[in-house]
C-alpha atoms as a PDB file:
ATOM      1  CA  UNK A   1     -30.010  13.185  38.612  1.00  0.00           C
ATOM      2  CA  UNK A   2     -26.920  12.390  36.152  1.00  0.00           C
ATOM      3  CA  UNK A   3     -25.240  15.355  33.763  1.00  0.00           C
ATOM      4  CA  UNK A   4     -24.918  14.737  30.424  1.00  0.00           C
ATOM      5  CA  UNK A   5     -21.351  15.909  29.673  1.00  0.00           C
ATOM      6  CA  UNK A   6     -20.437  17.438  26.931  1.00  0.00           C
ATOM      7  CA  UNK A   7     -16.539  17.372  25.676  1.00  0.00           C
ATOM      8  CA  UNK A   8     -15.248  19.114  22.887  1.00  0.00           C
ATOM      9  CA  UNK A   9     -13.950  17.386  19.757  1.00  0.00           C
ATOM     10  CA  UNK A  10     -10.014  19.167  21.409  1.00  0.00           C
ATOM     11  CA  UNK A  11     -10.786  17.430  25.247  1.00  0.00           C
ATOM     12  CA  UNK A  12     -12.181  14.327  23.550  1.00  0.00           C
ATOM     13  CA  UNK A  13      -8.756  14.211  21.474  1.00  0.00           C
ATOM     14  CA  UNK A  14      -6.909  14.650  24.890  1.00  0.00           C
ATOM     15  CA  UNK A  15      -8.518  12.137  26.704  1.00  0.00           C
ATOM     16  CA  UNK A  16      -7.841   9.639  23.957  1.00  0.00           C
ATOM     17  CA  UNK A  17      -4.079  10.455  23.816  1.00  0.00           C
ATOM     18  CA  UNK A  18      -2.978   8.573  26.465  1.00  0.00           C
ATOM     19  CA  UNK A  19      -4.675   5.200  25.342  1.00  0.00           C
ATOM     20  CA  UNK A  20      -3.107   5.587  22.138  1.00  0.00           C
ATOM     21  CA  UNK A  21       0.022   6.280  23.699  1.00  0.00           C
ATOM     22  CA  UNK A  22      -0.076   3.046  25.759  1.00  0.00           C
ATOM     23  CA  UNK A  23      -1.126   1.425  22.382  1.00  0.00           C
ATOM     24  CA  UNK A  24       1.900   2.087  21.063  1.00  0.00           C
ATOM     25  CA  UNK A  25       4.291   1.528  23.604  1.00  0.00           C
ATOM     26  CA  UNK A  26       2.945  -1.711  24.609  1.00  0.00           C
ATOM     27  CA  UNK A  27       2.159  -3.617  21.382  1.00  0.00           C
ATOM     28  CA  UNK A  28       4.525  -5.523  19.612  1.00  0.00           C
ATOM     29  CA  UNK A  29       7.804  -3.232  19.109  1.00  0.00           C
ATOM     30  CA  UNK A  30      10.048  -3.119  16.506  1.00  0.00           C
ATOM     31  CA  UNK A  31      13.750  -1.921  15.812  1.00  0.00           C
ATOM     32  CA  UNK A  32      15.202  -1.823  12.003  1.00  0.00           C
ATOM     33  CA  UNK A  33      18.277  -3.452  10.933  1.00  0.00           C
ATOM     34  CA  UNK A  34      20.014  -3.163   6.701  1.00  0.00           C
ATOM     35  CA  UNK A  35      21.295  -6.836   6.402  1.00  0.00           C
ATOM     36  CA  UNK A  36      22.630  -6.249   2.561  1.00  0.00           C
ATOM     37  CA  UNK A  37      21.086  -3.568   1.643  1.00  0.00           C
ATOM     38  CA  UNK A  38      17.444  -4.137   2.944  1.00  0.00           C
ATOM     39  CA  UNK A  39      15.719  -2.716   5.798  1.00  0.00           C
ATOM     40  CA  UNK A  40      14.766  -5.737   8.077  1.00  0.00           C
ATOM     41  CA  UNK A  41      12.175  -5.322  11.239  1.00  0.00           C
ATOM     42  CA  UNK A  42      13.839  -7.057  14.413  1.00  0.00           C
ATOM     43  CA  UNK A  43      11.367  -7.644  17.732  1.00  0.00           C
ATOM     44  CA  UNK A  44      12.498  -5.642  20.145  1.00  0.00           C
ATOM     45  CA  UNK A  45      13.463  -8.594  22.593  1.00  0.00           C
ATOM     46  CA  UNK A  46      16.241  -9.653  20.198  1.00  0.00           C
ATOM     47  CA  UNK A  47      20.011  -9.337  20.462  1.00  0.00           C
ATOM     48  CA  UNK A  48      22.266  -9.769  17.510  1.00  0.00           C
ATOM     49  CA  UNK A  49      24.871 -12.811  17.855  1.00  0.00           C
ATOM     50  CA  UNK A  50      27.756 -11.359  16.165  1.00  0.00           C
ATOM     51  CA  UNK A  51      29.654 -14.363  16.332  1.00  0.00           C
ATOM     52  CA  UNK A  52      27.022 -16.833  14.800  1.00  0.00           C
ATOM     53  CA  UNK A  53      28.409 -19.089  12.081  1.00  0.00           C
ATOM     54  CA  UNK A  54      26.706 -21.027   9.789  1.00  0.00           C
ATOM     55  CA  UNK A  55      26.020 -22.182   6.059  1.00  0.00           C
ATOM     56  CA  UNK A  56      24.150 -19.853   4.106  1.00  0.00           C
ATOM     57  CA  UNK A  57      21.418 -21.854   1.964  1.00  0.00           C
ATOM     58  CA  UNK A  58      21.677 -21.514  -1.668  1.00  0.00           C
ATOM     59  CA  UNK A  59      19.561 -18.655  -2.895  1.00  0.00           C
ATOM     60  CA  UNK A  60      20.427 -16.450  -0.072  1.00  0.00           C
ATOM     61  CA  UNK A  61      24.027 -15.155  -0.266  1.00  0.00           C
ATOM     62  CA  UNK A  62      23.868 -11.796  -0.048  1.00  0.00           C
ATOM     63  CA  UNK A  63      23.609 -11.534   3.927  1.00  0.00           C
ATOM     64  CA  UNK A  64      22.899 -13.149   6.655  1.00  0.00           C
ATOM     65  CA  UNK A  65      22.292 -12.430  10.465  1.00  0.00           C
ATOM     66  CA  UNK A  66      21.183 -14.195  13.474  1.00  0.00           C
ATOM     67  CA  UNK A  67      19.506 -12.826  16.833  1.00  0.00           C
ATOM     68  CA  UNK A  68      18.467 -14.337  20.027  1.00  0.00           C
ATOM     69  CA  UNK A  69      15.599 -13.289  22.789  1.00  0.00           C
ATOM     70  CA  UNK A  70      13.086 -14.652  25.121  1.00  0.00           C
ATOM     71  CA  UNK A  71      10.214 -14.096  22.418  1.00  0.00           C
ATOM     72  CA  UNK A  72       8.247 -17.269  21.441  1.00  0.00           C
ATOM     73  CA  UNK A  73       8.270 -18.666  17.815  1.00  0.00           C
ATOM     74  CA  UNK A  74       4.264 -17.785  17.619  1.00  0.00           C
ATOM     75  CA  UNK A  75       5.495 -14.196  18.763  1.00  0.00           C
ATOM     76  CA  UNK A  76       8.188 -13.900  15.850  1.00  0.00           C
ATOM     77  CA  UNK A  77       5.610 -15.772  13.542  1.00  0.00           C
ATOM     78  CA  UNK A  78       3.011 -13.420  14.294  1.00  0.00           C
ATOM     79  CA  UNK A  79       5.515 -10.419  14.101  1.00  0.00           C
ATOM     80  CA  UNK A  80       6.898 -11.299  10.650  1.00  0.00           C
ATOM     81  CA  UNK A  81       3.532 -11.752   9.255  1.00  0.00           C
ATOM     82  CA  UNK A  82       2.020  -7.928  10.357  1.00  0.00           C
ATOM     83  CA  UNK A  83       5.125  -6.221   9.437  1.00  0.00           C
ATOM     84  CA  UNK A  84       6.413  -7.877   6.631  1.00  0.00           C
ATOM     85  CA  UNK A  85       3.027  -7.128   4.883  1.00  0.00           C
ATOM     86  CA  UNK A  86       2.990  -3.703   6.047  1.00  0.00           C
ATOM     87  CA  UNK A  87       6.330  -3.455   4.029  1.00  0.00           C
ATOM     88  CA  UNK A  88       5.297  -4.821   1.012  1.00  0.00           C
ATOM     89  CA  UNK A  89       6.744  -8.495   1.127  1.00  0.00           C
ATOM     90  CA  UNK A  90       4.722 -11.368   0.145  1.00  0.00           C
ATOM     91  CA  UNK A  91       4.912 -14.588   1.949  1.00  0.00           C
ATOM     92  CA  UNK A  92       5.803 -17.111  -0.108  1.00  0.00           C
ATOM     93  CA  UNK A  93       6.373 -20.323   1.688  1.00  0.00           C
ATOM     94  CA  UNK A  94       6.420 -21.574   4.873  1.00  0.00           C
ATOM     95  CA  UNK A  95       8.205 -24.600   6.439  1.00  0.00           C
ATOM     96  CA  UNK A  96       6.927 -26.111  10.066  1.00  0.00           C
ATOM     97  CA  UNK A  97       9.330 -28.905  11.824  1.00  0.00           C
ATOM     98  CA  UNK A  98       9.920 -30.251  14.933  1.00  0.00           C
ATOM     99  CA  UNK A  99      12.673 -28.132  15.453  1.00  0.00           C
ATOM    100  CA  UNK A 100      12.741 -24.976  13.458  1.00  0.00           C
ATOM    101  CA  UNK A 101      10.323 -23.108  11.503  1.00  0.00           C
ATOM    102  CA  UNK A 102      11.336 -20.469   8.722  1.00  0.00           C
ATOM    103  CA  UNK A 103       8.892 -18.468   6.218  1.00  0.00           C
ATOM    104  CA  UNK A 104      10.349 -16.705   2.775  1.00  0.00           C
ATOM    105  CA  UNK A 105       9.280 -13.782   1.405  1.00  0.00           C
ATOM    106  CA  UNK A 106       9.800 -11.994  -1.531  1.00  0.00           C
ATOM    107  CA  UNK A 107       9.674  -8.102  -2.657  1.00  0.00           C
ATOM    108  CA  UNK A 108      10.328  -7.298  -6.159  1.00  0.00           C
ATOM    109  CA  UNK A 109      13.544  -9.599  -6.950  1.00  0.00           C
ATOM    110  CA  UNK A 110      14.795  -9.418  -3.471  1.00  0.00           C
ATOM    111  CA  UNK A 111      14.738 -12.790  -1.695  1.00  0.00           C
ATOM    112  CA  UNK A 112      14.385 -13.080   2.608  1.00  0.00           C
ATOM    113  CA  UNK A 113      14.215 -16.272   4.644  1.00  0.00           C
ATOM    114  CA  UNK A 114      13.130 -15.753   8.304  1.00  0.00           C
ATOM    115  CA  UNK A 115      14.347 -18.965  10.226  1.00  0.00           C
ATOM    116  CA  UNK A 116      13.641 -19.503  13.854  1.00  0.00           C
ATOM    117  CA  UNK A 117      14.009 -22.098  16.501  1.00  0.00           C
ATOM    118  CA  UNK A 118      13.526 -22.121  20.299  1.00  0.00           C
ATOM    119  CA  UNK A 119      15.832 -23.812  22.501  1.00  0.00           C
ATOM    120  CA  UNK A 120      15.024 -25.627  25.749  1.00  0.00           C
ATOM    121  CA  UNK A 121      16.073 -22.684  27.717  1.00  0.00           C
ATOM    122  CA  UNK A 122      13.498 -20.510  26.522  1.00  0.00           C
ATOM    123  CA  UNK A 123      15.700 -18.765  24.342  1.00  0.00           C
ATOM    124  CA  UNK A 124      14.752 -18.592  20.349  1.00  0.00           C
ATOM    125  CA  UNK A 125      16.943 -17.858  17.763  1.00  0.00           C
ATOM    126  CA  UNK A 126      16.284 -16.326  14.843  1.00  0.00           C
ATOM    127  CA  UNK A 127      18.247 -16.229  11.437  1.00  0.00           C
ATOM    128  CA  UNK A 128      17.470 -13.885   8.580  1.00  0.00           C
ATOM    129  CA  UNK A 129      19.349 -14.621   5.186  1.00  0.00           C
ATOM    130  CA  UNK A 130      18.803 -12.194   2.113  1.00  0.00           C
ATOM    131  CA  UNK A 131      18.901 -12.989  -1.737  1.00  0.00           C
ATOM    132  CA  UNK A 132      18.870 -11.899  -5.312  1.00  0.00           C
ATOM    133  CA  UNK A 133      16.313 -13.295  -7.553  1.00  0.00           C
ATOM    134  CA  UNK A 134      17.728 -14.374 -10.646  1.00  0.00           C
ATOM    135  CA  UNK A 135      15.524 -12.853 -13.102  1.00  0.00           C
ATOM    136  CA  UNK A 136      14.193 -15.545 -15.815  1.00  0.00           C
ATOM    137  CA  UNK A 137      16.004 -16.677 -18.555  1.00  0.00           C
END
């Protein structure tokens, strides 16, 4: 004949601990980086080209960076959407080509413009440029 086991609400709490902790450690992980000012989430996966050179686009002057990782563009899409949110920026447009995808947000007057493109080699590279809102005139 079975037992009916009974756990108290302290062993129940320590037999859930190490799912949560596995949770944690194997979702979708995140590092924080100030790119003027702002705190930006990074995944994990990406390195930061320090040498990356390009033309800011109008609107977002204030700073720019550019990473690179084996993460896939519905990884950093997916990524950007959960913990942007969770920050308080709104999405505000987002642009799909053949070659690069990017999606803006906006938090208070603050401006950020989350570019990203994979290359043949598996490798996707991700740009993050930061603006100033001009307030209306």
């Amino acid at each position: 004949m079975l037992k009916k086991l009974k756990y108290s609400s302290l062993q129940r709490v320590l037999l859930c601990m190490p799912f949560i902790v596995l949770l944690i450690t194997a979702g979708c992980q995140k590092r924080n980086e100030v790119i003027a000012g702002l705190e930006i989430p990074i995944p994990e996966k990406m390195t930061k080209n320090p040498d990356k050179v390009f033309d800011p686009i109008p609107g977002f002057q204030d700073g720019q960076a550019s990473y690179q990782g084996k993460v896939t563009p519905k990884e950093i899409f997916n990524f950007y959407q959960e913990v942007m949110a969770a920050k308080g920026w709104q999405p505000t447009s987002r642009f799909a080509g053949n070659e690069q995808d990017s999606i803006a947000y906006t938090k208070g007057n603050r401006l950020l413009l989350v570019k990203y493109n994979a290359n043949p080699d598996g490798i996707t590279v991700l740009t993050l440029m930061v603006g100033t809102q001009d307030p209306p005139k």
